[in-house]
C-alpha atoms as a PDB file:
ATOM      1  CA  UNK A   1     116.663-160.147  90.475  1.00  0.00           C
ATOM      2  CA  UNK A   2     113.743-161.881  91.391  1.00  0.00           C
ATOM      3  CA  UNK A   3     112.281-165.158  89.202  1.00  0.00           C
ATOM      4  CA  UNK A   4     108.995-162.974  88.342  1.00  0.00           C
ATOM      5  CA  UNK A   5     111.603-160.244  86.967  1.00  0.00           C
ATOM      6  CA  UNK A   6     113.834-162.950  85.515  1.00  0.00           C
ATOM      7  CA  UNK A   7     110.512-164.000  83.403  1.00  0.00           C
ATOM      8  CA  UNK A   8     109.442-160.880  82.353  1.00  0.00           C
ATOM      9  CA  UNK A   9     112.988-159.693  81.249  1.00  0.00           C
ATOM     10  CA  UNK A  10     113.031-163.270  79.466  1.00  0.00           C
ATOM     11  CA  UNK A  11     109.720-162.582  77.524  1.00  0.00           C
ATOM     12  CA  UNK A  12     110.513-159.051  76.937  1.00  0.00           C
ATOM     13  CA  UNK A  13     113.849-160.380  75.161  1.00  0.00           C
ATOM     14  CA  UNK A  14     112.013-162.881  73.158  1.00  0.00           C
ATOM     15  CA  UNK A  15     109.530-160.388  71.826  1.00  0.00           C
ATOM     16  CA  UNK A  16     111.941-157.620  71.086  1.00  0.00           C
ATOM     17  CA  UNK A  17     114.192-159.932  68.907  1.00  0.00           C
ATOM     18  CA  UNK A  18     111.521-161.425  66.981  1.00  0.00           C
ATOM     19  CA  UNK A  19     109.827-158.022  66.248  1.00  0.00           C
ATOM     20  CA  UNK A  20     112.764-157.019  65.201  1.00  0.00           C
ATOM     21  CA  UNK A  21     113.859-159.889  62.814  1.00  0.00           C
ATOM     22  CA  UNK A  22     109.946-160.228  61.334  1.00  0.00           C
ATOM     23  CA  UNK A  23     111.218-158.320  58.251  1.00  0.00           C
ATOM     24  CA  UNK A  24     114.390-160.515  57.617  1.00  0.00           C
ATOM     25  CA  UNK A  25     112.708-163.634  58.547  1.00  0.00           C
ATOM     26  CA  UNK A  26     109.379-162.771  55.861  1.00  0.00           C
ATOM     27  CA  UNK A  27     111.851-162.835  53.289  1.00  0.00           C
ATOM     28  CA  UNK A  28     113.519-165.994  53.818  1.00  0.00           C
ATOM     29  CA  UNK A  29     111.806-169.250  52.362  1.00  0.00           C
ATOM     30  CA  UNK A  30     110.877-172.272  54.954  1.00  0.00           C
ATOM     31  CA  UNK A  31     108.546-172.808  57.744  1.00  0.00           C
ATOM     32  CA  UNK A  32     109.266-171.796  61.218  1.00  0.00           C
ATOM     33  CA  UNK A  33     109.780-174.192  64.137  1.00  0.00           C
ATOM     34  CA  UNK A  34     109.112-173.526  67.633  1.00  0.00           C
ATOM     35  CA  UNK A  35     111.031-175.909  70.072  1.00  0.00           C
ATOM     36  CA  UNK A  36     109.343-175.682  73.294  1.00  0.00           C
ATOM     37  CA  UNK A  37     105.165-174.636  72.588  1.00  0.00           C
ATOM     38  CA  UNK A  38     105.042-174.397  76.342  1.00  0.00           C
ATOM     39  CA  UNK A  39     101.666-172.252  76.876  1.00  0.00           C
ATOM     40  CA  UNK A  40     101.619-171.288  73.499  1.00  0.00           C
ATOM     41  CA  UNK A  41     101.816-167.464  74.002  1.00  0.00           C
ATOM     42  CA  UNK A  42     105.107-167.285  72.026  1.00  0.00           C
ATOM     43  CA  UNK A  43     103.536-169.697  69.072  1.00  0.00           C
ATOM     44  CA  UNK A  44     100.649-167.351  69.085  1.00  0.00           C
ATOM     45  CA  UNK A  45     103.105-163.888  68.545  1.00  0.00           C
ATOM     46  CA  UNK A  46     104.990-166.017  65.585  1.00  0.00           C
ATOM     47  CA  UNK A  47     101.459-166.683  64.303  1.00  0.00           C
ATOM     48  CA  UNK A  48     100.715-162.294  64.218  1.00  0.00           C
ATOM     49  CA  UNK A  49     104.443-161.841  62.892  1.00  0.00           C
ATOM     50  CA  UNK A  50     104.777-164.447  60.286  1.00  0.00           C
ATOM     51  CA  UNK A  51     101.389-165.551  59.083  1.00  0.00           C
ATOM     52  CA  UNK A  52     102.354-166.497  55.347  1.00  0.00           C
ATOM     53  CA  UNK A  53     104.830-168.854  56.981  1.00  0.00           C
ATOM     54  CA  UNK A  54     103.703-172.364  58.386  1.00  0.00           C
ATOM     55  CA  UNK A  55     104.988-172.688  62.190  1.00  0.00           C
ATOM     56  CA  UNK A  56     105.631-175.967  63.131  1.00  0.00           C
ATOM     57  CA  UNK A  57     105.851-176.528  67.330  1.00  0.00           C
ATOM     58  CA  UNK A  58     107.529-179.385  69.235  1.00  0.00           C
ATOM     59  CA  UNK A  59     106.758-180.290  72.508  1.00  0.00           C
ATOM     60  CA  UNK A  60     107.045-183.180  75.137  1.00  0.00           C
ATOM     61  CA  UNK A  61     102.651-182.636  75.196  1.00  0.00           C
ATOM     62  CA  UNK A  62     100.129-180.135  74.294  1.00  0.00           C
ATOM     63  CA  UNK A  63      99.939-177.831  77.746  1.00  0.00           C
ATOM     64  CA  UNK A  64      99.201-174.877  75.583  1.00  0.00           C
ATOM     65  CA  UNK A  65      95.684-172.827  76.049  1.00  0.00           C
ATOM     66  CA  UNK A  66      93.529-173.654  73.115  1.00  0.00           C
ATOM     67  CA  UNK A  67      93.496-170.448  71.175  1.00  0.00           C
ATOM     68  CA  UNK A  68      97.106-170.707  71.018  1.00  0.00           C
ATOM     69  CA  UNK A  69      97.757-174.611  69.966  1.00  0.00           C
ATOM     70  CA  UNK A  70      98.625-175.539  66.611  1.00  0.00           C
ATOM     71  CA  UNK A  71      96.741-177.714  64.127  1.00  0.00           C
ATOM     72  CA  UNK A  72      97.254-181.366  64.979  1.00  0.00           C
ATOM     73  CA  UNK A  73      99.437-181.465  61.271  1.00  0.00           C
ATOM     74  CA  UNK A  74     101.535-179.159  62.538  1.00  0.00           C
ATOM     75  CA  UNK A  75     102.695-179.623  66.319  1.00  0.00           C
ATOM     76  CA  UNK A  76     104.982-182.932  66.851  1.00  0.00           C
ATOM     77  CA  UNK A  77     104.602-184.440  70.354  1.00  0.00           C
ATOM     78  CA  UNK A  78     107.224-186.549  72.030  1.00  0.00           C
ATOM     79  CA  UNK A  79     111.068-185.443  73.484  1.00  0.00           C
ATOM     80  CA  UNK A  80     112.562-182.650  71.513  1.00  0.00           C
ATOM     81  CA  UNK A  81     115.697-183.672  70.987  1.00  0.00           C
ATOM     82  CA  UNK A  82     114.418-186.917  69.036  1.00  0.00           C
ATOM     83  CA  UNK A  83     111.249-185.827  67.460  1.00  0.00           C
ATOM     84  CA  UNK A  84     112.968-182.264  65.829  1.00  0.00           C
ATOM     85  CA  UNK A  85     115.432-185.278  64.347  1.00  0.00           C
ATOM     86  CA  UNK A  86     112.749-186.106  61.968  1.00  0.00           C
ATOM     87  CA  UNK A  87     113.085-182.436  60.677  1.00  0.00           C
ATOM     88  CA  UNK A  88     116.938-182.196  59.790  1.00  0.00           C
ATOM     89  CA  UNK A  89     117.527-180.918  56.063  1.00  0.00           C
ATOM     90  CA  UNK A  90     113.544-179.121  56.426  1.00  0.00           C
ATOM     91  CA  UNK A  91     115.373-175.925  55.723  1.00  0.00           C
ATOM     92  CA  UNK A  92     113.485-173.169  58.296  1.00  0.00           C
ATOM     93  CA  UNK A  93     113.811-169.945  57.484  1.00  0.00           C
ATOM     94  CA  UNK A  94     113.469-169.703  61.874  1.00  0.00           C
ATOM     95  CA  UNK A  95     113.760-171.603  64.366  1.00  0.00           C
ATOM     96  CA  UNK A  96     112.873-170.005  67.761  1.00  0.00           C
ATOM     97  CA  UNK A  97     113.898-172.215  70.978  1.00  0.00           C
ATOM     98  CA  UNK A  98     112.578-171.274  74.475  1.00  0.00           C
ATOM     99  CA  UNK A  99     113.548-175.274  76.359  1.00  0.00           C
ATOM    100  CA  UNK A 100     116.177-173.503  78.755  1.00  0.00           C
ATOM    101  CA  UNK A 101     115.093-174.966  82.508  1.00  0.00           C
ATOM    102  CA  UNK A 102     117.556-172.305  84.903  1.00  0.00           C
ATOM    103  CA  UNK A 103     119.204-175.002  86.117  1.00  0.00           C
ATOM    104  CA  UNK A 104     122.699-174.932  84.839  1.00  0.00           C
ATOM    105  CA  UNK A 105     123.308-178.951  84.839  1.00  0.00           C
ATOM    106  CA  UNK A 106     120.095-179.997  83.307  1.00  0.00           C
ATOM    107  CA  UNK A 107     120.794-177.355  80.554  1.00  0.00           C
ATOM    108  CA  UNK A 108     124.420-178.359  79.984  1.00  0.00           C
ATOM    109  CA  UNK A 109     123.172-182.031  78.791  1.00  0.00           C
ATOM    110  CA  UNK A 110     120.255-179.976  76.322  1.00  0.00           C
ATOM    111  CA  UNK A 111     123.369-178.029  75.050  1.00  0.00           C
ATOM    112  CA  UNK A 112     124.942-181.139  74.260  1.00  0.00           C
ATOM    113  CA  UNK A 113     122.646-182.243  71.150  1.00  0.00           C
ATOM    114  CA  UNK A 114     120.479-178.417  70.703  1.00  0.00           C
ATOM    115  CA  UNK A 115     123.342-176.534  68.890  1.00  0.00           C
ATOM    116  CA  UNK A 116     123.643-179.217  66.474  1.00  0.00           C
ATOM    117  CA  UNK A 117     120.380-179.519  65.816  1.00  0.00           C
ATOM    118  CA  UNK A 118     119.511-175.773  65.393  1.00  0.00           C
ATOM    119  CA  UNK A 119     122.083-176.037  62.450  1.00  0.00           C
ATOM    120  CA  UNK A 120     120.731-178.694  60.786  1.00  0.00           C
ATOM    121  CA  UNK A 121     117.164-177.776  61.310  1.00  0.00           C
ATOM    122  CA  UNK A 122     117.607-174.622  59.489  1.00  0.00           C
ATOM    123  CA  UNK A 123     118.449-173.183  55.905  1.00  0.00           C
ATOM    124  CA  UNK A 124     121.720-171.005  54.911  1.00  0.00           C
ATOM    125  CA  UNK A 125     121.315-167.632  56.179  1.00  0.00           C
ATOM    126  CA  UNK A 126     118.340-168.949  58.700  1.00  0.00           C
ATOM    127  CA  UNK A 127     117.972-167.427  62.054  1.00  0.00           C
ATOM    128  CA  UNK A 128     117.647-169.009  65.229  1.00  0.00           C
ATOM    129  CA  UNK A 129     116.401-166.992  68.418  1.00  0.00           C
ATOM    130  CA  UNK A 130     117.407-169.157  71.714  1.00  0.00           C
ATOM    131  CA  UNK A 131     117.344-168.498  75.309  1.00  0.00           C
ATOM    132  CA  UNK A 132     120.944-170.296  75.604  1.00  0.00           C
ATOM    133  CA  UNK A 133     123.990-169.821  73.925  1.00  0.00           C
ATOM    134  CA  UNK A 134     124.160-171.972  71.330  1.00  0.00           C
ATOM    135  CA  UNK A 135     127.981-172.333  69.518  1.00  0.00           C
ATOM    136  CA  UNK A 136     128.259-174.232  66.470  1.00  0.00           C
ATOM    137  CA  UNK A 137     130.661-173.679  63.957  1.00  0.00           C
ATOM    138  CA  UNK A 138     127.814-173.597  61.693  1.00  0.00           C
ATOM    139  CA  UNK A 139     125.594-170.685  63.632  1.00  0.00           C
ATOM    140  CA  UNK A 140     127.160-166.934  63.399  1.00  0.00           C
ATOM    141  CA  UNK A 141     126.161-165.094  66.736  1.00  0.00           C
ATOM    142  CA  UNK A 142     124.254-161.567  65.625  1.00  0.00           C
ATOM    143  CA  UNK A 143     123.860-158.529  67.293  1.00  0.00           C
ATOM    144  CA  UNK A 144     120.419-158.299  68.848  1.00  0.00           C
ATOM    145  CA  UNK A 145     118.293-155.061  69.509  1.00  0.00           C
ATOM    146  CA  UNK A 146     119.133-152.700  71.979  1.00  0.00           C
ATOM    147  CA  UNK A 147     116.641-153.566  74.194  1.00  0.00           C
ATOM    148  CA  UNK A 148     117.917-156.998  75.116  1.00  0.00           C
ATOM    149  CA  UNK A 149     120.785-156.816  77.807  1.00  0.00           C
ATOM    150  CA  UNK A 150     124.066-158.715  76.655  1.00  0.00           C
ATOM    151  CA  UNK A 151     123.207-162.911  77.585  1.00  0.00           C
ATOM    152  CA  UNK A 152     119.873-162.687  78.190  1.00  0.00           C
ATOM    153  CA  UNK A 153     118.513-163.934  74.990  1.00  0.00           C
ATOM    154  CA  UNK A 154     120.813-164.967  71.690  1.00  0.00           C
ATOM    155  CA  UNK A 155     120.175-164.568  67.853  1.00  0.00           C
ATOM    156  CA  UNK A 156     122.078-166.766  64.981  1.00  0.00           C
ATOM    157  CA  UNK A 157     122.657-167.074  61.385  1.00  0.00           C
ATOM    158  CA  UNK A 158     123.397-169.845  59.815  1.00  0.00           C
ATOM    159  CA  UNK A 159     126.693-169.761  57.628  1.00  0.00           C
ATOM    160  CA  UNK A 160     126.578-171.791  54.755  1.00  0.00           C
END
């Protein structure tokens, strides 16, 4: 598969599970943190699914196009892994991560700290929509729409 295919299967994957989870996710209480803001594109589709919910983006720095950055108050510059720290205990009701590289070792050291803090980011019963496995004793892995081929993109609960 070529890298342009790769990307569009990728984005296809992240729409398709959050479309589908919009329902689920509207009824749980908590904000909704994006790790990675990237562009913005995927900060601007949680903005059209979940507009009664504040979405709260982390990012190393603002690269996203200006229709599709957050309000200062609610993006939180600096390394992901320590600034999403702050956040522990906030209680999400979804917490959407898109921080995978493609390259296997630089990903193995992000999967050494992201699973835990997925967990602790969100509330009981909380989702969290990754593009790498993430296994935690506290995260449930849930089945994910049709559309999405088997470990392309992942969907969690959080157990109590």
């Amino acid at each position: 598969m070529s890298r342009l295919d790769s990307f569009i299967h990728r984005l296809t994957a992240q729409r398709d599970i959050l479309n589908d989870i919009r329902e689920t996710v509207n009824e749980i209480e908590g904000p909704v943190l994006e790790l990675g803001l990237g562009n913005g594109r995927t900060f601007d589709h949680l903005r059209a699914l979940f507009p009664d919910k504040r979405i709260i983006a982390f990012d190393r720095a603002v690269g996203s196009h200006k229709t599709s950055t957050p309000a200062p108050e609610n993006i939180v510059l600096g390394e992901i892994r320590e600034t999403a720290q702050t956040f522990i205990g906030v209680g999400a009701a979804l917490v959407h991560v898109d921080i995978g590289t493609g390259y296997d070792d630089k990903d193995a050291i992000t999967l050494t700290w992201l699973p835990q803090l997925a967990a602790g980011l969100l509330r009981p019963h909380g989702l969290v929509v990754s593009g790498l496995e993430l296994l935690h004793p506290q995260l449930e892995a849930l089945p994910i729409c049709s559309s999405v081929p088997v470990g392309r993109y992942f969907l969690y609960r959080r157990i109590e």
